[in-house]
N, C-alpha and C. Protein backbone atom coordinates (compact mmCIF):
# COMPACT_ATOMS: atom_id res chain seq x y z
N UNK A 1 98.89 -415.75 89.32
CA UNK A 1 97.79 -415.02 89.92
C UNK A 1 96.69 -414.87 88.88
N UNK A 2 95.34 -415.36 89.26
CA UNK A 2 94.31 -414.98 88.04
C UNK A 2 94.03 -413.71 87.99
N UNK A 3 93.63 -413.12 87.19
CA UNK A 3 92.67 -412.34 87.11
C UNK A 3 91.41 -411.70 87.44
N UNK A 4 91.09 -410.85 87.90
CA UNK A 4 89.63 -410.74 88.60
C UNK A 4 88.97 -409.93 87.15
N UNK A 5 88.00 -410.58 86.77
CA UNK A 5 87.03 -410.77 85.49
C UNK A 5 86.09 -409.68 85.82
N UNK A 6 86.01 -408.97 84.36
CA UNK A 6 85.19 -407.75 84.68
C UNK A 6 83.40 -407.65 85.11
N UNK A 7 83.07 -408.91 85.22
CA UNK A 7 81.92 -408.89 85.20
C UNK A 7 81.82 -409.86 86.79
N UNK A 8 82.89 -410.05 87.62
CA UNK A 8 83.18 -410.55 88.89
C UNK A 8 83.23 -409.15 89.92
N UNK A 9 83.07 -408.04 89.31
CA UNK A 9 83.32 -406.73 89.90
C UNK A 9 82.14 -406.10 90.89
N UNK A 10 80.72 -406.84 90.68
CA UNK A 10 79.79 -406.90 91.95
C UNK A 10 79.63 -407.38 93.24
N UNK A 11 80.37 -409.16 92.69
CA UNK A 11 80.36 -410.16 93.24
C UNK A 11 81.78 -409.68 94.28
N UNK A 12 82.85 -408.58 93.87
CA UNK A 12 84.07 -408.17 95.10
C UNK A 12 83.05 -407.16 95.82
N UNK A 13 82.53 -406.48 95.43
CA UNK A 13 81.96 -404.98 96.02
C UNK A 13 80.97 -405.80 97.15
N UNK A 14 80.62 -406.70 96.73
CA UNK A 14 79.27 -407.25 97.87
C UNK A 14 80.07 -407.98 98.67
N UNK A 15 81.47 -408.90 98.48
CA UNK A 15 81.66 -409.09 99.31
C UNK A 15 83.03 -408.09 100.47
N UNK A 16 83.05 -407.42 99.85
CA UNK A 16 83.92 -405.92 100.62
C UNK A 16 83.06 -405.60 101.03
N UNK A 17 82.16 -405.51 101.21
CA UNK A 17 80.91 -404.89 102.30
C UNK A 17 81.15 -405.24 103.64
N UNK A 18 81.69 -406.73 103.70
CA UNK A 18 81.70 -407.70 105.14
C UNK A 18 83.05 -406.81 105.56
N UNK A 19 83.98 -406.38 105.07
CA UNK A 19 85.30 -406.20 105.91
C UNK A 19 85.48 -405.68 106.98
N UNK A 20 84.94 -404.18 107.25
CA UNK A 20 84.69 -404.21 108.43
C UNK A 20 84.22 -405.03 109.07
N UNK A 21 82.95 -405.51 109.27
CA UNK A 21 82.95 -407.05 110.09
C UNK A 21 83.50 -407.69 110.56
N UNK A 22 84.62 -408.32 109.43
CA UNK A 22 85.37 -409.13 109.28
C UNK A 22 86.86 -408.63 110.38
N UNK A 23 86.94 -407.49 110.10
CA UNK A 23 87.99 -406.45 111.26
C UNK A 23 87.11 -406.39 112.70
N UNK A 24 86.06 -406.81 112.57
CA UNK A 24 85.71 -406.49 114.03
C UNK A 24 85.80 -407.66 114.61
N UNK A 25 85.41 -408.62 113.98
CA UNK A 25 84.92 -409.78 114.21
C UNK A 25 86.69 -410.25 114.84
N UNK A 26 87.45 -410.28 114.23
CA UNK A 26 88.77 -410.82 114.06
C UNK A 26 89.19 -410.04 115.59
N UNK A 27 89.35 -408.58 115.60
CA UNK A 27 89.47 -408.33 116.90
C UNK A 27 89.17 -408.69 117.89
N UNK A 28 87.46 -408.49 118.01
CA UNK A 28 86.93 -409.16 119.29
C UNK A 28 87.17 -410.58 119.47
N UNK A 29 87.17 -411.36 118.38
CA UNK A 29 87.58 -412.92 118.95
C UNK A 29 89.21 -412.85 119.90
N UNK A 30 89.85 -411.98 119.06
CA UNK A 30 91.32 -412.30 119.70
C UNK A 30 91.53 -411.78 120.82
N UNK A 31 90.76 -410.17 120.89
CA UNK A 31 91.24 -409.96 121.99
C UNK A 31 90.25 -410.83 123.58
N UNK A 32 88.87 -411.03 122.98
CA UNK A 32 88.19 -412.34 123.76
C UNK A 32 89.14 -413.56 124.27
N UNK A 33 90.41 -413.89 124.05
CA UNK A 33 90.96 -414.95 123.77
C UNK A 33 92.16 -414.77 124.52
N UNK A 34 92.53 -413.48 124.25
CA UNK A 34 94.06 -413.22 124.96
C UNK A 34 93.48 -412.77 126.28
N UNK A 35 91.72 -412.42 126.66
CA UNK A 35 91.87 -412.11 128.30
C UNK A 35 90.68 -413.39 128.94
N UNK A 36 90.61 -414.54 128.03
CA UNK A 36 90.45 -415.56 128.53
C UNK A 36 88.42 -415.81 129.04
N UNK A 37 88.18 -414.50 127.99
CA UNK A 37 86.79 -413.97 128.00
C UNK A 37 85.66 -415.33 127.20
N UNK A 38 85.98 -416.30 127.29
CA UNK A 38 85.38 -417.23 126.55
C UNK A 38 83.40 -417.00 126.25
N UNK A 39 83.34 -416.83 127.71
CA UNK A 39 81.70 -416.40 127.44
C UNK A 39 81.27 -415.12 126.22
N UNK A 40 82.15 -414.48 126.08
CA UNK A 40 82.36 -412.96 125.31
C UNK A 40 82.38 -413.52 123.89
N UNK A 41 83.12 -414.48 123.70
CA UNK A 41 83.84 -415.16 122.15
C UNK A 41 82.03 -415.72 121.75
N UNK A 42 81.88 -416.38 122.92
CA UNK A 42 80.81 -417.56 122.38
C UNK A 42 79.71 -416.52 122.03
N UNK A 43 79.42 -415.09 122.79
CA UNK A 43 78.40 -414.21 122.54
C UNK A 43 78.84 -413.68 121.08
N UNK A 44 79.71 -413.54 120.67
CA UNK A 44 80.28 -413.07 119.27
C UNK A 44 80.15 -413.50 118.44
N UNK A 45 80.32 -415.37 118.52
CA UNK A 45 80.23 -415.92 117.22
C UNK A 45 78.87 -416.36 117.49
N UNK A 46 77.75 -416.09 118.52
CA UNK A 46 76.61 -416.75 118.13
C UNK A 46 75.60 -416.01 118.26
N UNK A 47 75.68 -414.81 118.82
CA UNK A 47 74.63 -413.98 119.06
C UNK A 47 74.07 -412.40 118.02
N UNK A 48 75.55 -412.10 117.36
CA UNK A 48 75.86 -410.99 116.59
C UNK A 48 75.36 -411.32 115.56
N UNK A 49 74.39 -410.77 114.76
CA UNK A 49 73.48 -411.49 113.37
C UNK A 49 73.94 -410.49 112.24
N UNK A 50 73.85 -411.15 111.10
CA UNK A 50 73.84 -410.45 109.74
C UNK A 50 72.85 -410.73 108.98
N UNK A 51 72.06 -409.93 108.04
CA UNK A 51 70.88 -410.35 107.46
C UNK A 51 71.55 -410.37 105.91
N UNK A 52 71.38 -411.59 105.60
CA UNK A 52 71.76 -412.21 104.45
C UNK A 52 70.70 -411.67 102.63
N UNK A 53 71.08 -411.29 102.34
CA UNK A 53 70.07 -410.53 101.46
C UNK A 53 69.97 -411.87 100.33
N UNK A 54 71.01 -412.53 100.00
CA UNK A 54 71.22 -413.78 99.02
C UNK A 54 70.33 -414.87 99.46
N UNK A 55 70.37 -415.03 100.89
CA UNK A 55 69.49 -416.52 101.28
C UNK A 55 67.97 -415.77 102.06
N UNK A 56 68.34 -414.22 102.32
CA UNK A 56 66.77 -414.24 102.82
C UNK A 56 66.74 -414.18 104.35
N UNK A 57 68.37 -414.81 105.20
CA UNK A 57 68.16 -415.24 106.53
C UNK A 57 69.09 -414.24 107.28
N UNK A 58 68.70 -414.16 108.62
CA UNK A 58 70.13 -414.09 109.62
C UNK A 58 70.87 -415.13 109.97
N UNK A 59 72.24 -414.74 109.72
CA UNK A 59 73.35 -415.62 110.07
C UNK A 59 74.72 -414.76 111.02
N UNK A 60 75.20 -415.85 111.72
CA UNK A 60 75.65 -415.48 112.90
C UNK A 60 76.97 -414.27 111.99
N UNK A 61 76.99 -413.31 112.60
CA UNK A 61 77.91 -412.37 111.92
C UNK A 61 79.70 -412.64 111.27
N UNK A 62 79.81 -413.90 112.87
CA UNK A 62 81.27 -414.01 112.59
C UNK A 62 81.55 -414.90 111.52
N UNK A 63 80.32 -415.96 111.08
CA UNK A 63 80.55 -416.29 110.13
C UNK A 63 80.05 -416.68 108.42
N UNK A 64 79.44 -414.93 108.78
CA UNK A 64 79.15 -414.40 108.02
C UNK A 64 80.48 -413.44 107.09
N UNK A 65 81.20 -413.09 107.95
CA UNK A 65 82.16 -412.38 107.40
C UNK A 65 83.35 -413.47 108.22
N UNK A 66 83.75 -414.46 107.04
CA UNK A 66 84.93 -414.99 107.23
C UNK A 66 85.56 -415.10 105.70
N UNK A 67 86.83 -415.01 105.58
CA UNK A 67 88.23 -414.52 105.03
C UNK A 67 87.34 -414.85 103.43
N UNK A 68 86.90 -416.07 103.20
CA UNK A 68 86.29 -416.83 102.09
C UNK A 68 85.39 -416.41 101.83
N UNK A 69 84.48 -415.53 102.32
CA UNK A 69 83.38 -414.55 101.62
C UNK A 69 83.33 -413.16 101.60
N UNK A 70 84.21 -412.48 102.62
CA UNK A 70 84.51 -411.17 101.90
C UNK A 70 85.65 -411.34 101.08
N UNK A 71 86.79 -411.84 100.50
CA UNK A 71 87.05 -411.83 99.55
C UNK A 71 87.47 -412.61 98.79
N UNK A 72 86.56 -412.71 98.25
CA UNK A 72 86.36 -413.84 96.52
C UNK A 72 87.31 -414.15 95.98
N UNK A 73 87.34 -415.23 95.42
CA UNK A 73 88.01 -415.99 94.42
C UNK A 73 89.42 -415.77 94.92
N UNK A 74 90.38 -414.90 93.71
CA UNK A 74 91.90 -414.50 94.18
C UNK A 74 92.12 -413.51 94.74
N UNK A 75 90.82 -412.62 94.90
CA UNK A 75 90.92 -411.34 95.50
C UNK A 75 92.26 -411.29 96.40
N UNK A 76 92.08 -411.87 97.59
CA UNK A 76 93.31 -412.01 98.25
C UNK A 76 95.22 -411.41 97.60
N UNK A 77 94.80 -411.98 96.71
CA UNK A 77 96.02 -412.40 95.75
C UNK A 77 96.30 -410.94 95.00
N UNK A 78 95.50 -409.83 95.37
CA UNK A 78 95.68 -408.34 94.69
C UNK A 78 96.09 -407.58 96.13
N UNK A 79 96.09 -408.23 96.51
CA UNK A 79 96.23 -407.33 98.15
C UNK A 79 97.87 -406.65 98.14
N UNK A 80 98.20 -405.76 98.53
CA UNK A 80 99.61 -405.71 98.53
C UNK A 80 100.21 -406.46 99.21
N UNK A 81 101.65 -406.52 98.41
CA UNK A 81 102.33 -407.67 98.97
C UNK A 81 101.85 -409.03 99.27
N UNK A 82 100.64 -409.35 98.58
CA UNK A 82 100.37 -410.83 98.99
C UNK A 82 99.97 -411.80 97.21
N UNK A 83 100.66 -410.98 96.67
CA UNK A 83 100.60 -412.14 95.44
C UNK A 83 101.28 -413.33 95.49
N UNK A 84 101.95 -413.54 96.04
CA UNK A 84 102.91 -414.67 95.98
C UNK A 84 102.54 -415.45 97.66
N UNK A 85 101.66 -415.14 98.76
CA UNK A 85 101.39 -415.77 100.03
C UNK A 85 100.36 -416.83 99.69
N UNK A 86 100.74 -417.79 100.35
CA UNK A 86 100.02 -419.05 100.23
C UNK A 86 98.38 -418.85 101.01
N UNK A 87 98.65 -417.68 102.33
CA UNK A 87 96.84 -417.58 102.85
C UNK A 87 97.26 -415.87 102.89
N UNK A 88 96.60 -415.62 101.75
CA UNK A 88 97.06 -413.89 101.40
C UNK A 88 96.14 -413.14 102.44
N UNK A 89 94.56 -413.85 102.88
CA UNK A 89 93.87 -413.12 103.04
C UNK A 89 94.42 -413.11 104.94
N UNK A 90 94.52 -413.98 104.91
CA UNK A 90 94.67 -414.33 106.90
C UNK A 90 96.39 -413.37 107.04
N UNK A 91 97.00 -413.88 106.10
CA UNK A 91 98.51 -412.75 106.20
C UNK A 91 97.88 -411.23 106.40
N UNK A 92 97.44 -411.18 105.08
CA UNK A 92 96.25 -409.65 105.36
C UNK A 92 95.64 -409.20 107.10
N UNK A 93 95.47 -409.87 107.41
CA UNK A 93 94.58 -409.57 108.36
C UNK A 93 95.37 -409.49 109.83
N UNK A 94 96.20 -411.00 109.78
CA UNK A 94 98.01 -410.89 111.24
C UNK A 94 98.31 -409.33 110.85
N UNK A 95 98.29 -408.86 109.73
CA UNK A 95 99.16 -407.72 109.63
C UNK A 95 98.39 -406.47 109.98
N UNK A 96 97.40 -406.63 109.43
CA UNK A 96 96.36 -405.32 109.83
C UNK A 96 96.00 -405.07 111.10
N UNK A 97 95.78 -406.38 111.96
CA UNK A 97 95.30 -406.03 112.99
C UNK A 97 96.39 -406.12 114.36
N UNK A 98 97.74 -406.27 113.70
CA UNK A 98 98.94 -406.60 114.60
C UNK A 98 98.70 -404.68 115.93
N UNK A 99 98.65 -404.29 115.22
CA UNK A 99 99.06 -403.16 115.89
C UNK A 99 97.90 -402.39 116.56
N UNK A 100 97.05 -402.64 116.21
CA UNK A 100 95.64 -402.82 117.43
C UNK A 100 95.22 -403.30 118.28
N UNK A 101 95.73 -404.50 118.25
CA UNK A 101 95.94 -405.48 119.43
C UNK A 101 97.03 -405.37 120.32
N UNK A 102 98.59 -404.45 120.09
CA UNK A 102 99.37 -404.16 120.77
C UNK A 102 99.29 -404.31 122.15
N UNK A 103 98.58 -403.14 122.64
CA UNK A 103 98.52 -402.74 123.75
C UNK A 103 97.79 -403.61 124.88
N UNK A 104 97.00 -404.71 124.42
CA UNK A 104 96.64 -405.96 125.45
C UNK A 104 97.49 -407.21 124.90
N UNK A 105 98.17 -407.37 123.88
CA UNK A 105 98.80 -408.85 123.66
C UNK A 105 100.15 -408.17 122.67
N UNK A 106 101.16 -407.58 123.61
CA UNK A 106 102.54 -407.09 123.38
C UNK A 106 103.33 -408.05 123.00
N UNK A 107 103.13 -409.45 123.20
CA UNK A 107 104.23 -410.25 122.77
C UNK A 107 104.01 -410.69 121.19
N UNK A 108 104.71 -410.73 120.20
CA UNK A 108 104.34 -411.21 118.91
C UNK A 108 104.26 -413.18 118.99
N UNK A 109 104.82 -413.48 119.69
CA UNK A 109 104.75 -415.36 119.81
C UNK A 109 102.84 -415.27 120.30
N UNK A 110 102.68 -414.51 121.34
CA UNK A 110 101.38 -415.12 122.14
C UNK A 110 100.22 -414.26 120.87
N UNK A 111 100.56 -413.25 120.45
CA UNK A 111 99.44 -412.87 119.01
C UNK A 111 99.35 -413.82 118.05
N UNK A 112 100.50 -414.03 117.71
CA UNK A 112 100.35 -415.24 116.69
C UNK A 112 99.76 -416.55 117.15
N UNK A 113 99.92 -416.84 118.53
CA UNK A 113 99.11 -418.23 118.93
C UNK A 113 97.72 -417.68 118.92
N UNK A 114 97.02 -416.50 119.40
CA UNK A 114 95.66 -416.18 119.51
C UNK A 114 95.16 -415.71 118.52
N UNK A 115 96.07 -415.41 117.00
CA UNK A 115 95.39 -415.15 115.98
C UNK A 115 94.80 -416.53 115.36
N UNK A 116 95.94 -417.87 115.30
CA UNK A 116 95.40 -419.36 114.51
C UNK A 116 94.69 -419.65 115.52
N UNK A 117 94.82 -419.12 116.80
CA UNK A 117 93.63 -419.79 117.67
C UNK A 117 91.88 -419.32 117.27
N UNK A 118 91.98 -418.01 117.12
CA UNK A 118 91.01 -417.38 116.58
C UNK A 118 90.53 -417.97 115.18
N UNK A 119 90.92 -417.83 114.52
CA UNK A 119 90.78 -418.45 113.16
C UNK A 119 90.68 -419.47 113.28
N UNK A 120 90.82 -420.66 114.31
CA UNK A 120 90.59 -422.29 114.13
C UNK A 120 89.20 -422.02 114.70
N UNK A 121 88.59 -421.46 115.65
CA UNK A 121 87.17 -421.14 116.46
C UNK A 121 86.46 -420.59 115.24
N UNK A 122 86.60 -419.91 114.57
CA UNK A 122 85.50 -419.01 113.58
C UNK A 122 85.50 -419.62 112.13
N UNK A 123 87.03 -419.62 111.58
CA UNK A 123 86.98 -420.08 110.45
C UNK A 123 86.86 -421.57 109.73
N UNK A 124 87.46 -422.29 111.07
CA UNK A 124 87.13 -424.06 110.39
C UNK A 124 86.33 -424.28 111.54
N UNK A 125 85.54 -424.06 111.90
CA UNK A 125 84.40 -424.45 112.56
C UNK A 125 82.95 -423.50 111.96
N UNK A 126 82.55 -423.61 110.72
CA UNK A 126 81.80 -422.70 110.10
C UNK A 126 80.74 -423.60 110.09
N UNK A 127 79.57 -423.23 110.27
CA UNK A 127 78.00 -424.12 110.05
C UNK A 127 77.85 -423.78 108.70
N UNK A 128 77.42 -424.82 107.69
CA UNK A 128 76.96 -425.01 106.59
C UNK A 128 76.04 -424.40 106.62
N UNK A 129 75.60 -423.26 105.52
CA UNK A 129 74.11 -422.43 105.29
C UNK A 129 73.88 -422.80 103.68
N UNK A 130 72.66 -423.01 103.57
CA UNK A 130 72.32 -423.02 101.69
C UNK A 130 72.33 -421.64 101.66
């Protein structure tokens, strides 16, 4: 596990800013997903803006706050219990948001299909921004 470098300690704080986001964002896609709300998803990842203070622009929120820019480098890798997980930050997140989602997607097989489903829509489908 590296180290997070004392002078990398802005560069976590700015991007911990997105997490909430990043918790909202993650919700509404899934639960968009488990009630088959597709028009809802597409309003989420394309309509919800963040104003980018680094480039100057608005960018679409959801992927604005995805796993790789709120937290940096190994950040992930300080999380509890996730020093040793191969995707610390997405483990982070199945786990956080398991029990919020309960009460519309009770089965743990069909969460777990609508969480990588979620995450294949937002996170590897990201538009390149300078």
């Amino acid at each position: 596990m590296g180290d997070i470098k004392k002078h990398d300690g802005l560069t976590v704080w700015l991007g911990l800013q997105l997490y909430p986001v990043l918790l909202l964002s993650y919700t509404g896609g899934i639960a968009s997903l488990a009630n088959n709300q597709y028009e809802f998803l597409k309003t989420l990842m394309t309509k919800v803006k963040l104003f980018s203070q680094k480039t100057g622009t608005e960018m679409e929120a959801c992927f604005s706050a995805i796993p790789i820019r709120v937290f940096t480098d190994d950040l992930g890798k300080h999380l509890p219990g996730m020093s040793q997980r191969r995707t610390p930050v997405s483990d982070h997140m199945f786990k956080v948001l398991r029990d919020s989602l309960r009460e519309i997607i009770p089965s743990d097989s069909q969460y777990e299909k609508l969480f990588m489903k979620y995450e294949y829509y937002c996170c590897y489908s990201i538009p390149f921004y300078e």
